[in-house]
Protein backbone atom coordinates (compact mmCIF):
# COMPACT_ATOMS: atom_id res chain seq x y z
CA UNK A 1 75.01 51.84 78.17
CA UNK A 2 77.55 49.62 77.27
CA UNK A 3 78.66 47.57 74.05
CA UNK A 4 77.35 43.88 73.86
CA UNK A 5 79.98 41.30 75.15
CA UNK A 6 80.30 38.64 72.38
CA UNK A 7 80.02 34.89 73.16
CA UNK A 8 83.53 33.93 74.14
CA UNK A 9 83.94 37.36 76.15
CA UNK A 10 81.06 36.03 78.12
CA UNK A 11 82.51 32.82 78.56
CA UNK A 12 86.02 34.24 79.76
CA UNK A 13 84.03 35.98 82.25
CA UNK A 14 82.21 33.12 83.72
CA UNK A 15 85.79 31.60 84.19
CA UNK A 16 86.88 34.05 85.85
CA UNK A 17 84.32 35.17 88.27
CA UNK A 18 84.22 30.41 89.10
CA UNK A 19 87.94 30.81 89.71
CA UNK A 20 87.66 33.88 91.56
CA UNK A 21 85.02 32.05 94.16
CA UNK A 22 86.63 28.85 94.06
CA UNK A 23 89.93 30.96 95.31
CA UNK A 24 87.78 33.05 98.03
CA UNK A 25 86.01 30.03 99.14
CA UNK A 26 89.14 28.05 99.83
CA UNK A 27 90.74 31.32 101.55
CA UNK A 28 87.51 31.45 104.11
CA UNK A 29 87.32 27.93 104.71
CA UNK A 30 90.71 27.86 105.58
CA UNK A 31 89.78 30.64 108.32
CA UNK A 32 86.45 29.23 109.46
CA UNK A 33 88.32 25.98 110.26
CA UNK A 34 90.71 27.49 112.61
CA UNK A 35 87.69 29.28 114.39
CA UNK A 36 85.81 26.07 114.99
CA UNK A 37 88.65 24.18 116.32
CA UNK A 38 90.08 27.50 118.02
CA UNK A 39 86.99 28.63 119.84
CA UNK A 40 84.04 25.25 119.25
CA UNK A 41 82.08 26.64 116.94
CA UNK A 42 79.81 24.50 114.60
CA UNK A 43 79.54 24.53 110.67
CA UNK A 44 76.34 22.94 109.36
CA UNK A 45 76.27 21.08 105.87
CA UNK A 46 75.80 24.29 104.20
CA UNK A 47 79.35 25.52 105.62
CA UNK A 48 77.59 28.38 108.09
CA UNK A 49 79.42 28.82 111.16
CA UNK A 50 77.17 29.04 114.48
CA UNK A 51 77.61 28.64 118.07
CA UNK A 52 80.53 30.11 120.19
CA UNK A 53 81.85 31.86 117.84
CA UNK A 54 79.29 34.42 116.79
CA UNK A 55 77.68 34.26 120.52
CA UNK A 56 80.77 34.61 122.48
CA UNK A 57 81.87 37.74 120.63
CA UNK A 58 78.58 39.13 120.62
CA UNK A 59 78.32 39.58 124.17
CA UNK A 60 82.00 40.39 124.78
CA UNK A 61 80.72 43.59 122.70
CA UNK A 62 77.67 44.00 124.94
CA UNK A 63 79.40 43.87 127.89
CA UNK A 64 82.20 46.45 126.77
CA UNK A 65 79.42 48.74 125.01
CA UNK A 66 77.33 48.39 128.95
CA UNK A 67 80.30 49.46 130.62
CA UNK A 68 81.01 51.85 128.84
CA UNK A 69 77.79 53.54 128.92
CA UNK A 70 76.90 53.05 132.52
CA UNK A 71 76.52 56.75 133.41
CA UNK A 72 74.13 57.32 130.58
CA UNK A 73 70.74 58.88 131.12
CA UNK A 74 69.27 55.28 130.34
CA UNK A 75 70.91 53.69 132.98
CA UNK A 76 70.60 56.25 136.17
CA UNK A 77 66.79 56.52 134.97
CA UNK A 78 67.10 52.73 136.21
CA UNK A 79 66.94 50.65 132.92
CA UNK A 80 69.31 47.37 133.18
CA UNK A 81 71.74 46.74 131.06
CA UNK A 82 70.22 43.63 129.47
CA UNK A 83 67.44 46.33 128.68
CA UNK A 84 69.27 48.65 127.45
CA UNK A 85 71.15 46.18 124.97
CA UNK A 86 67.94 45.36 123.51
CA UNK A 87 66.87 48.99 123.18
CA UNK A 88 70.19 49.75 121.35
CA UNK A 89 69.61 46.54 118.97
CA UNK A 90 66.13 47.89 118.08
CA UNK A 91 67.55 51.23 117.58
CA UNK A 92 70.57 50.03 115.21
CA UNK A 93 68.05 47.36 112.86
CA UNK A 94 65.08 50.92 112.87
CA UNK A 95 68.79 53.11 111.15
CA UNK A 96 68.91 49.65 109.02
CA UNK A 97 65.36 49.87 107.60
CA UNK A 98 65.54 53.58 107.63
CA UNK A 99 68.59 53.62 105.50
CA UNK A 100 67.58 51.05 103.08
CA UNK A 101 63.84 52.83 102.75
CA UNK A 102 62.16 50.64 103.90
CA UNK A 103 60.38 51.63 107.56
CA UNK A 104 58.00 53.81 105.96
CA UNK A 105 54.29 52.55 105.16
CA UNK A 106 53.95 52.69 101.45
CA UNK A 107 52.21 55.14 99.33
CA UNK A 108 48.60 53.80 97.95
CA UNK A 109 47.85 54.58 94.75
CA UNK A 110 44.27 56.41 93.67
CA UNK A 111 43.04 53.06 92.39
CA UNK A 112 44.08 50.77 96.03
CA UNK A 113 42.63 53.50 97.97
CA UNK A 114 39.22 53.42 95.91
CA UNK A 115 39.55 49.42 95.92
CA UNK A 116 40.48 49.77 99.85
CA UNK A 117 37.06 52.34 100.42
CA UNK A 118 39.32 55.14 101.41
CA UNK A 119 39.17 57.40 98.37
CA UNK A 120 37.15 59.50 96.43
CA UNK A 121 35.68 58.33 93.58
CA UNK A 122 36.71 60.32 90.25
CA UNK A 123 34.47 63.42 89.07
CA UNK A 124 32.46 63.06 86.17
């Protein structure tokens, strides 16, 4: 554990951590304008960039990733390559969940199983 942070040490930090955003946010914004006007993207009023951008590199990377696993098993077993792009984006958001812990069912507890009907009731 650590030592308490007085009052004004906890106010020096706030300051730092609103100049540190304000000095990221103008840094991004700078680059999210250029890709708007570069390659017609939209912001909306929150500031998220959507449209071209995001799609257009998204399937320059499926069609590089199709080519360059046209001799795989998936493909001569006859599977398209729109198919196979959507197998692969399954596959990579299943190592997501399985990395973060969360694809498995959870563990019920004594008392939800005997609450669900699928436990044993306690000996006496």
């Amino acid at each position: 554990m650590g030592l308490k942070k007085t009052l004004k040490e906890k106010i020096r930090a706030a300051a730092q951590r609103k100049r540190t955003r304000a000095w990221l946010s103008s840094k991004v914004g700078k680059g999210l304008d250029w890709a708007t006007k570069k390659l017609g993207a939209t912001k909306d009023s929150k500031g998220i960039v959507s449209g071209a951008l995001g799609r257009r590199k998204k399937k320059q990377d499926d069609k590089a990733w199709a080519k360059k696993t046209s001799n795989s098993p998936a493909a001569k077993a006859g599977f398209s390559d729109k198919e196979r792009i959507a197998l692969k984006e399954k596959h990579e958001a299943f190592k997501e969940k399985r990395k973060a812990g969360t694809h498995r069912k959870k563990k019920l507890t004594n008392a939800e199983k005997l609450r669900m009907g699928r436990g044993k009731p306690a000996r006496r």
